[in-house]
C-alpha atoms as a PDB file:
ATOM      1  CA  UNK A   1       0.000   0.000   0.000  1.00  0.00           C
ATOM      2  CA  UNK A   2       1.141   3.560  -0.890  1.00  0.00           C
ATOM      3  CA  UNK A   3       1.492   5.836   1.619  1.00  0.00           C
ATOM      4  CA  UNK A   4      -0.211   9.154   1.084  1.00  0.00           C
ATOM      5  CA  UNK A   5       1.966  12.202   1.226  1.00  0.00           C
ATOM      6  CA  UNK A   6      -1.018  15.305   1.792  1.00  0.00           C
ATOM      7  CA  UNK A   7       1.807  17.929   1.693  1.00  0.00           C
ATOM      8  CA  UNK A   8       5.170  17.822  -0.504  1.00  0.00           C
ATOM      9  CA  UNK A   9       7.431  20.527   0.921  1.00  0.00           C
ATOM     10  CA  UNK A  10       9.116  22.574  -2.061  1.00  0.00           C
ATOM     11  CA  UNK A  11      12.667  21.425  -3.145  1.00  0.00           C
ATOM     12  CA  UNK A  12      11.602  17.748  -1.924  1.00  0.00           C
ATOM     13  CA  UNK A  13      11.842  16.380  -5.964  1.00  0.00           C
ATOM     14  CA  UNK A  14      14.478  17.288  -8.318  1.00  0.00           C
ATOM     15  CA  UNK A  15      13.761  18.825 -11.693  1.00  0.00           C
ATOM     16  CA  UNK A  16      14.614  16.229 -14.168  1.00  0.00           C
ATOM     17  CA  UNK A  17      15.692  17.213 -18.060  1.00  0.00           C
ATOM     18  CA  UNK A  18      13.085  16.612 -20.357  1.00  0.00           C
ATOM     19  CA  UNK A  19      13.596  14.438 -22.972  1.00  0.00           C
ATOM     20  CA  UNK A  20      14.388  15.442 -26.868  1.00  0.00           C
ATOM     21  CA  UNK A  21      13.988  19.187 -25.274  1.00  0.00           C
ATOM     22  CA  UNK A  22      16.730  21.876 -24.781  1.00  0.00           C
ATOM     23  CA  UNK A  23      17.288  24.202 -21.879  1.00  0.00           C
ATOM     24  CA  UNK A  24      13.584  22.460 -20.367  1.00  0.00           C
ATOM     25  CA  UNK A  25      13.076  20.141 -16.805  1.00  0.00           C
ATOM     26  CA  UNK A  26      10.275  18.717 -15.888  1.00  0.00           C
ATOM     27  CA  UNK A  27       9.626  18.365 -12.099  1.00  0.00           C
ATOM     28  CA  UNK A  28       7.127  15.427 -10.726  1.00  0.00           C
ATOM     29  CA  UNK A  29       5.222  17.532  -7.774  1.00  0.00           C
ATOM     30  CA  UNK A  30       2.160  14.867  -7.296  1.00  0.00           C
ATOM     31  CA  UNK A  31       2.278  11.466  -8.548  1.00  0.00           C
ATOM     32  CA  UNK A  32       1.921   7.802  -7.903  1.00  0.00           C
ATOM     33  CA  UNK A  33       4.515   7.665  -5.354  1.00  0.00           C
ATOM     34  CA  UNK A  34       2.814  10.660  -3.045  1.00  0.00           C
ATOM     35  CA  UNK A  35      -0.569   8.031  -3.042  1.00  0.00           C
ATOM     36  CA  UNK A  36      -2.439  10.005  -6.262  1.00  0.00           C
ATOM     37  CA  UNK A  37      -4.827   7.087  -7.537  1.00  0.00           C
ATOM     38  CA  UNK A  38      -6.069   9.054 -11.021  1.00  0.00           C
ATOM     39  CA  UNK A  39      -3.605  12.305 -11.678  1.00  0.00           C
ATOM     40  CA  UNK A  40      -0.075  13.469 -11.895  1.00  0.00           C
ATOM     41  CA  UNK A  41       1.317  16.869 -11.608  1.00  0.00           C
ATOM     42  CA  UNK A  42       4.224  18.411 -13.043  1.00  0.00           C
ATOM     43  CA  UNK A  43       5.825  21.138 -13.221  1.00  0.00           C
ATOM     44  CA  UNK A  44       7.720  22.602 -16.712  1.00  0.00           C
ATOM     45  CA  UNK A  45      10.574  25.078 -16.995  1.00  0.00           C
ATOM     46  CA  UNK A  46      12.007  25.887 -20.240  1.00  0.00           C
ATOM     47  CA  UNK A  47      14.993  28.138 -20.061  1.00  0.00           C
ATOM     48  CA  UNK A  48      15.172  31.354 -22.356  1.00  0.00           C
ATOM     49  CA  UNK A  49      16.243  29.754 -26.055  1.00  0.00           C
ATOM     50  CA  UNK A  50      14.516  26.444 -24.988  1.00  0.00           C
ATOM     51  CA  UNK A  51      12.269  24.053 -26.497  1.00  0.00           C
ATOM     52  CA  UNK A  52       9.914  20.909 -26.513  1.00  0.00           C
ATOM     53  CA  UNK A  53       9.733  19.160 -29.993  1.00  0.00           C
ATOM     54  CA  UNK A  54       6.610  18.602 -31.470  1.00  0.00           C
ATOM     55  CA  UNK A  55       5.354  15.337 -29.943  1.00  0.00           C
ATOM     56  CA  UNK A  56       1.712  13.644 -28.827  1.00  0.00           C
ATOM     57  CA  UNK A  57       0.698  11.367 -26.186  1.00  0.00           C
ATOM     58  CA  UNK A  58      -1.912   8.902 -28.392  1.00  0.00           C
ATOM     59  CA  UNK A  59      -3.801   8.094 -24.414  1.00  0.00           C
ATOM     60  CA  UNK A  60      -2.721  11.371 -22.494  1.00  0.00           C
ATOM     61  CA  UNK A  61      -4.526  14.285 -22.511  1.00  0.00           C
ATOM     62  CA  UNK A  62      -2.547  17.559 -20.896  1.00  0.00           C
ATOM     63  CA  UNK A  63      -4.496  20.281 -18.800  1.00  0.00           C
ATOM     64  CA  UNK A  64      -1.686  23.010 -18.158  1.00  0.00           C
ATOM     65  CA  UNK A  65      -1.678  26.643 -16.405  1.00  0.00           C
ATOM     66  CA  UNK A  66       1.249  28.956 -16.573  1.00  0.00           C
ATOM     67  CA  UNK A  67       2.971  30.524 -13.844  1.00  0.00           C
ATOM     68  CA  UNK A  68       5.430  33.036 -15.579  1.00  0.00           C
ATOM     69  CA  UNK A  69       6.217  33.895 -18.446  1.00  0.00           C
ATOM     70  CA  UNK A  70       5.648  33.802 -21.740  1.00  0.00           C
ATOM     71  CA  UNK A  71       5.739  31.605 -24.665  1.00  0.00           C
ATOM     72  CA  UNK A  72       4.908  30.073 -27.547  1.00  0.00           C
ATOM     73  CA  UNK A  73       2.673  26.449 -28.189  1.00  0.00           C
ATOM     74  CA  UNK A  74       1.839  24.976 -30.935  1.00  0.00           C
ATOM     75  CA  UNK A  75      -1.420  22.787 -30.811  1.00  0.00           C
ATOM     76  CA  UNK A  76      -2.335  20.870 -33.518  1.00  0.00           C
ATOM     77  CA  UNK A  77      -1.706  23.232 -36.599  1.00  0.00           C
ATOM     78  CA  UNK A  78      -2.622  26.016 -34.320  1.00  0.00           C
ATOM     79  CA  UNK A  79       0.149  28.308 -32.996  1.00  0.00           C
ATOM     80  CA  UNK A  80      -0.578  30.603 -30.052  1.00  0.00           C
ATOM     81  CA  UNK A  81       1.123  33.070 -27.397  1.00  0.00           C
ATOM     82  CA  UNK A  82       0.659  31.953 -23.715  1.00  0.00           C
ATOM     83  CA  UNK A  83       1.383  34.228 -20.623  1.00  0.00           C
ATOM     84  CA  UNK A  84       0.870  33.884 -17.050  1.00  0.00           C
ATOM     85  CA  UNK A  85      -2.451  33.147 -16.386  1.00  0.00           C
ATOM     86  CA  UNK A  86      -3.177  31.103 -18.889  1.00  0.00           C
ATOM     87  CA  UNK A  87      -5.225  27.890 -18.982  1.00  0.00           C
ATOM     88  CA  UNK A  88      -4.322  25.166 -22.204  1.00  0.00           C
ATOM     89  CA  UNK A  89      -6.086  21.924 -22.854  1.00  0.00           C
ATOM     90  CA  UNK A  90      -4.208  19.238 -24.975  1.00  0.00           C
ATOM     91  CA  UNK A  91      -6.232  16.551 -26.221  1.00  0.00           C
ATOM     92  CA  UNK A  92      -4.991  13.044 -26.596  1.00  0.00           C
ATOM     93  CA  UNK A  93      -3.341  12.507 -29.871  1.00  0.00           C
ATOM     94  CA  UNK A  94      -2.803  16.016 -30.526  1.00  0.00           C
ATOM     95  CA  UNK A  95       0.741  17.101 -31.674  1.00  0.00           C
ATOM     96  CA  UNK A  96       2.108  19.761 -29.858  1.00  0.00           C
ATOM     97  CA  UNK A  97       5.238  21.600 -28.828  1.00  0.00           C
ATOM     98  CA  UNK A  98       6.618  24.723 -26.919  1.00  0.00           C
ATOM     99  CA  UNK A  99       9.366  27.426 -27.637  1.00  0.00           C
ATOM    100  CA  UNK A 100      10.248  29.818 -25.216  1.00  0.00           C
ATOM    101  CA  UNK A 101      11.837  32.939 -27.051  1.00  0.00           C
ATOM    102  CA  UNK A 102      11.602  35.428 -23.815  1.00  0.00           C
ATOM    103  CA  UNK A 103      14.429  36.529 -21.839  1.00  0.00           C
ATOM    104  CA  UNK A 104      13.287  34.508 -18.718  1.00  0.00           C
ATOM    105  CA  UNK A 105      12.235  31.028 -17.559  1.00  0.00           C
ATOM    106  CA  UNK A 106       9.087  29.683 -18.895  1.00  0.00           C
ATOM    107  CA  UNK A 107       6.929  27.723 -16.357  1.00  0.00           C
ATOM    108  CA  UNK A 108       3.708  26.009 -16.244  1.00  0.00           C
ATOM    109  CA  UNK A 109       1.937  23.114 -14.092  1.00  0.00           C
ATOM    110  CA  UNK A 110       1.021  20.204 -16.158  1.00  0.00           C
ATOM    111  CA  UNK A 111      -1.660  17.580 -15.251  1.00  0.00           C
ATOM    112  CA  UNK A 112      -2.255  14.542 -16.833  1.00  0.00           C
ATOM    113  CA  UNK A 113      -4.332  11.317 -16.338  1.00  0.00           C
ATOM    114  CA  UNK A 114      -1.873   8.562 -14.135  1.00  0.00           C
ATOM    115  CA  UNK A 115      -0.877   5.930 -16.495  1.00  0.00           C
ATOM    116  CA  UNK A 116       1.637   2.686 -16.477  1.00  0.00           C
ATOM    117  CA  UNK A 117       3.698   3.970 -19.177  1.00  0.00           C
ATOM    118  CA  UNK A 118       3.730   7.577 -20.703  1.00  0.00           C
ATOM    119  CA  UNK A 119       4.512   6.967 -24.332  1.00  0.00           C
ATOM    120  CA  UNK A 120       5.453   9.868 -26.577  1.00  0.00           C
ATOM    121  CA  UNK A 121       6.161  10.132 -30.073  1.00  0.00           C
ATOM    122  CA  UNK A 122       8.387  12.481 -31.335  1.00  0.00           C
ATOM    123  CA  UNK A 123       7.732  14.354 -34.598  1.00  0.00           C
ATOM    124  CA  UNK A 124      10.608  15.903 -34.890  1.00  0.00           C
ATOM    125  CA  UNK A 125      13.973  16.327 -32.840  1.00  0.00           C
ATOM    126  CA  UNK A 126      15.502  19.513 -31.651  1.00  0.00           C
ATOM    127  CA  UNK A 127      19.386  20.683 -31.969  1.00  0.00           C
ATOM    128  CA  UNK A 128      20.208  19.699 -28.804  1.00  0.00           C
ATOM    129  CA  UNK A 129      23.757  21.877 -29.266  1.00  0.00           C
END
């Protein structure tokens, strides 16, 4: 049995780099291991100059809400400017991808449905230089 962690103190999980991105970490706030039976929560930063590759989940859907910043998502063959504030919905199977062009960090909470496997397929691949 999991135990259930109610509170997570900040700096207890270490931002991990995100896959096939550049100057971007993803940090796990809420997940399996704190005793969440349906959701996960994470938390994005892409550095100024960084960048998520266009990708989908084909059984994850994304609900997101920035925190600072500003930057730019593509969704689908949609393109649009996000700010702090903001509230995005991702549908499963959607293509999507991020670009922060700003002068500071990017940063936006990410929930998704708690699967056994996240799969992602990559459309394209970033310089990673």
């Amino acid at each position: 049995m999991t135990t259930v962690i109610p509170v997570k103190r900040a700096g207890k999980t270490k931002p991990q780099k995100v896959e096939n991105a550049v100057k971007t970490e993803i940090e796990w706030l809420v997940d399996r291991h704190d005793g969440a039976p349906n959701f996960e929560m994470r938390r994005f930063v892409i550095k100024p100059g960084g960048s998520i590759p266009r990708h989908y989940h084909p059984d994850i859907e994304h609900e997101q809400y920035v925190l600072r910043g500003n930057y730019t998502i593509g969704i689908g063959k949609k393109t649009y400017e996000v700010r702090k504030g903001d509230s995005i919905f991702i549908p499963s199977g959607t293509p999507h991808w991020y670009r922060n062009t700003g002068n500071e960090n990017a940063e936006f909470l990410c929930i998704v449905p708690k699967k056994e496997k996240y799969n992602s397929v990559y459309l394209e691949t970033e310089n990673q230089s």
